[in-house]
C-alpha atoms as a PDB file:
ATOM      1  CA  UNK A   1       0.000   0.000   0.000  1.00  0.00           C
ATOM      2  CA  UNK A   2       2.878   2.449   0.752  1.00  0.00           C
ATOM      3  CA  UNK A   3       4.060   2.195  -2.736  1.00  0.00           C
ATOM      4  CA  UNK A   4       0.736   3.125  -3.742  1.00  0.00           C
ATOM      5  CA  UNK A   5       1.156   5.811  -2.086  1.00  0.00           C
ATOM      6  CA  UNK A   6       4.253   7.292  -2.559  1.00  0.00           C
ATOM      7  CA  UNK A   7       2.906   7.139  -6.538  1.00  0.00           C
ATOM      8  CA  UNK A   8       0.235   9.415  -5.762  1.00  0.00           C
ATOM      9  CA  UNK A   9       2.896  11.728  -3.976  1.00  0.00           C
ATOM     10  CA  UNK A  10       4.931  11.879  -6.870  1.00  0.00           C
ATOM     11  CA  UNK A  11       2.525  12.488  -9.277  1.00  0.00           C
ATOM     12  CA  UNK A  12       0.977  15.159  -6.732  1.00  0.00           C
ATOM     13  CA  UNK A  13       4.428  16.831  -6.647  1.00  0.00           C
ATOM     14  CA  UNK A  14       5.003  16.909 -10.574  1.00  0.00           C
ATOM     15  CA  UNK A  15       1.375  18.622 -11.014  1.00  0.00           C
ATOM     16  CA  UNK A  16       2.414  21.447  -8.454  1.00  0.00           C
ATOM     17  CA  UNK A  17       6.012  21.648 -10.194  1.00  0.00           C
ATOM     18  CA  UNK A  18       4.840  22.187 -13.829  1.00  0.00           C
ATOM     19  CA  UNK A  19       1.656  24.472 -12.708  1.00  0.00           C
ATOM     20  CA  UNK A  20       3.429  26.011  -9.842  1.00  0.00           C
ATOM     21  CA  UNK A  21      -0.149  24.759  -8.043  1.00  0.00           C
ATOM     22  CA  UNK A  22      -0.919  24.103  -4.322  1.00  0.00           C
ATOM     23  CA  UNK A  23      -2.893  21.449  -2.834  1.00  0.00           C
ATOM     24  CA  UNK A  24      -3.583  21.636   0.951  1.00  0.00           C
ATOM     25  CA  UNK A  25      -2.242  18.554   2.958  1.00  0.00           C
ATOM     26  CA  UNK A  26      -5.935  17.324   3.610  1.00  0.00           C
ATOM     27  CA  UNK A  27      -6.887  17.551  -0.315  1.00  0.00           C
ATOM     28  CA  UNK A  28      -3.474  15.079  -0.619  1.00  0.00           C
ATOM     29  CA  UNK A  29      -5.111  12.755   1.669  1.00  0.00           C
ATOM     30  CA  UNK A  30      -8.492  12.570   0.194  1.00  0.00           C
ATOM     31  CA  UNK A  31      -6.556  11.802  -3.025  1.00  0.00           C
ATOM     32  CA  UNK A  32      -4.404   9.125  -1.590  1.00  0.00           C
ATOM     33  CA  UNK A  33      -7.597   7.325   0.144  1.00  0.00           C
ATOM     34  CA  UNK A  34     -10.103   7.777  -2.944  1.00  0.00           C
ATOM     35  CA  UNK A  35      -6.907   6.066  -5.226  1.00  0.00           C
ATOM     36  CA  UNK A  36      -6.671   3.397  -2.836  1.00  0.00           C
ATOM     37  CA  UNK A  37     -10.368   2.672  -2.219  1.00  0.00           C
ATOM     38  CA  UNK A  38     -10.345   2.065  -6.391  1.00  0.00           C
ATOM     39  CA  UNK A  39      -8.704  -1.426  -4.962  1.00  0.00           C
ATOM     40  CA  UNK A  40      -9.177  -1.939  -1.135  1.00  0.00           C
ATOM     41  CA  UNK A  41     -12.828  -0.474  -0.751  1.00  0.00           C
ATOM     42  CA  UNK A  42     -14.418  -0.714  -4.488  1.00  0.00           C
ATOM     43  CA  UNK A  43     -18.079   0.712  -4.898  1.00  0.00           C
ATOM     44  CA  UNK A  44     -20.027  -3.218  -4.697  1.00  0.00           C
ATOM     45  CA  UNK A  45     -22.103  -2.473  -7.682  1.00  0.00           C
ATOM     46  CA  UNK A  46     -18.736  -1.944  -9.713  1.00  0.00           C
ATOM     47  CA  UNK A  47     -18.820  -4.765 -12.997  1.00  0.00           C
ATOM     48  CA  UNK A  48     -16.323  -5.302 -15.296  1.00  0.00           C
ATOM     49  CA  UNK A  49     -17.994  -3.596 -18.501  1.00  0.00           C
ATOM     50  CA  UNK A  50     -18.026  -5.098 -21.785  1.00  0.00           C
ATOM     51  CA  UNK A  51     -14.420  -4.123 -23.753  1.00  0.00           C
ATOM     52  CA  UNK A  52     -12.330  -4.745 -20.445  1.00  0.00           C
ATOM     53  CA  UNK A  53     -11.858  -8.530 -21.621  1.00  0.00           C
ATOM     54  CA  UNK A  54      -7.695  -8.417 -21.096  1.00  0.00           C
ATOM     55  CA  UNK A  55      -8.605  -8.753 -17.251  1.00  0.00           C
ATOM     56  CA  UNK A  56      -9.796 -11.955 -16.276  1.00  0.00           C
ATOM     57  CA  UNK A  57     -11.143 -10.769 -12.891  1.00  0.00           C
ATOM     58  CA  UNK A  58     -12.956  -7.695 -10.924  1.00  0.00           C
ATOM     59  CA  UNK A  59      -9.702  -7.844  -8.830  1.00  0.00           C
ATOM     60  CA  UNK A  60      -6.630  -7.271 -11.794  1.00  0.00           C
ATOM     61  CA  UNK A  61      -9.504  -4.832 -13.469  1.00  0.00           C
ATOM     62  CA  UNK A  62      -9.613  -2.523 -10.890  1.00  0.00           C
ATOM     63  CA  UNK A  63      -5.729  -2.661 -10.091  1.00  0.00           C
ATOM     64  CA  UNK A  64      -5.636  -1.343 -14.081  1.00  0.00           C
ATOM     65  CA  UNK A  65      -7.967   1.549 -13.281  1.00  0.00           C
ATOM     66  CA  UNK A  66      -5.908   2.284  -9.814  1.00  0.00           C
ATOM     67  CA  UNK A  67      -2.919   2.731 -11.835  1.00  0.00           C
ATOM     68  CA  UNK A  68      -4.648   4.792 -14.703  1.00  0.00           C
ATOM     69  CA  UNK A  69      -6.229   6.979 -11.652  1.00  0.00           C
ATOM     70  CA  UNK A  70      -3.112   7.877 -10.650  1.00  0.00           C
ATOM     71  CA  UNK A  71      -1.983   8.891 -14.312  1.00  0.00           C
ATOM     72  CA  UNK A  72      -5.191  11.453 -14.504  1.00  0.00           C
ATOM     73  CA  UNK A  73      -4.708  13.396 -10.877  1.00  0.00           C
ATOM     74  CA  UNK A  74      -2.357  15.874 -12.530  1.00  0.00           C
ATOM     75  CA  UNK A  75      -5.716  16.821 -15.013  1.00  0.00           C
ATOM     76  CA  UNK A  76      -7.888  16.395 -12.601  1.00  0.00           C
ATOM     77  CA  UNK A  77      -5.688  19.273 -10.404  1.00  0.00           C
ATOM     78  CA  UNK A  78      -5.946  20.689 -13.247  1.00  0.00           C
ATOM     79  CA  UNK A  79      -9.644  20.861 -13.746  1.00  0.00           C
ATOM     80  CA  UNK A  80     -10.360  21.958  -9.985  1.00  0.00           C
ATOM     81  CA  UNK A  81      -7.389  24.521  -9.770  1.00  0.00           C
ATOM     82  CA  UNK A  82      -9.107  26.328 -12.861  1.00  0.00           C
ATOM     83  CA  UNK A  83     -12.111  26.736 -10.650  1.00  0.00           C
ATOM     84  CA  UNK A  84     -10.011  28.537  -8.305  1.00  0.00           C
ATOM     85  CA  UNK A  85      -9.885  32.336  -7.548  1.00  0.00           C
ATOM     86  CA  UNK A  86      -6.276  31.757  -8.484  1.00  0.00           C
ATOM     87  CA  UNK A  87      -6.500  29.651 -11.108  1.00  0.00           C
ATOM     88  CA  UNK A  88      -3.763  27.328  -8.737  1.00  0.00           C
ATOM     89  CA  UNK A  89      -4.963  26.789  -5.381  1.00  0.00           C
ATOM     90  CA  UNK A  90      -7.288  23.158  -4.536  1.00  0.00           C
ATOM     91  CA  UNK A  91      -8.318  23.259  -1.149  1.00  0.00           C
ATOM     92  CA  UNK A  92     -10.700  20.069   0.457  1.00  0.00           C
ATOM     93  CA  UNK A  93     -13.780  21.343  -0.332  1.00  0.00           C
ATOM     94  CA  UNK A  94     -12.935  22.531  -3.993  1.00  0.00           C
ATOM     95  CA  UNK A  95     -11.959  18.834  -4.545  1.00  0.00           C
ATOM     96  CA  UNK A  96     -14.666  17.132  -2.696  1.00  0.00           C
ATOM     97  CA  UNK A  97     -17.126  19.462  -4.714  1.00  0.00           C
ATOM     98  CA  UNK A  98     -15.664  18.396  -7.816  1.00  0.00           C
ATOM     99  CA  UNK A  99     -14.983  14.922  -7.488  1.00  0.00           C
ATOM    100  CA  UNK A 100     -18.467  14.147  -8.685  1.00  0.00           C
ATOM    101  CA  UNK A 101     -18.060  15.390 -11.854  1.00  0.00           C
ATOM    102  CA  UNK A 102     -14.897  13.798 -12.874  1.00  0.00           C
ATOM    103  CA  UNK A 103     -15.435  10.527 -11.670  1.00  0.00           C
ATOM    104  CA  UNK A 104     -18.710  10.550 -13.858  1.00  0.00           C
ATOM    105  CA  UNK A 105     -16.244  10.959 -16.693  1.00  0.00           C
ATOM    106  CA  UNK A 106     -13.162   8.789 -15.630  1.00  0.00           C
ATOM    107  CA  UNK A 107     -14.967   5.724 -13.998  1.00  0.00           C
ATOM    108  CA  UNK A 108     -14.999   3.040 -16.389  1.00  0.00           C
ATOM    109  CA  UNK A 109     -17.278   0.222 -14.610  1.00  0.00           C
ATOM    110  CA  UNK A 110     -20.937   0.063 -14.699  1.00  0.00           C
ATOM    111  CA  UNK A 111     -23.077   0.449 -11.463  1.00  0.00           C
ATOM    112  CA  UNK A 112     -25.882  -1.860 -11.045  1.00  0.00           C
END
């Protein structure tokens, strides 16, 4: 889990280096626990949707979308810093009010 982790860090750190960006220490820890819930707490109407055939299981599927998550925070900074007075700062509540909108996008399982 810690290496998990640590690749949410890093790609937390290279979204505030190339945007010169700031995310509170709180909105880094909703990001690390929503990433790892993908794989330790999924949503239990999550199926594997039609097109995901290379996994053979729930389980490997939803380690694939962990590790795409974590390719998509730097965007998804992106997204909610643009909200921003700034244009740079995500605080807890800009995140949490956003969330909704880009996991409707991003989240590739069906919910029964």
């Amino acid at each position: 889990m810690a290496d998990i982790a640590e690749k949410i860090h890093t790609a937390i750190e290279s979204w505030q280096s190339c945007t010169g960006g700031k995310i509170s220490e709180q909105g880094k820890q909703i990001i690390v626990s929503a990433v790892r819930a993908i794989v330790y707490d999924p949503h239990p109407g999550w199926r594997l949707p039609s097109g995901m055939e290379p996994w053979p299981t729930l389980e490997e599927a939803l380690a694939e979308v962990q590790r795409d998550a974590i390719s998509k925070i730097g965007p998804a900074l992106d997204q909610i810093a643009a909200k921003a007075p700034d244009g740079k700062t995500v605080n807890t509540f800009a995140m949490l009010h956003s969330f909704h909108d880009i996991l409707q996008v991003w989240c590739p399982f069906r919910k029964d």
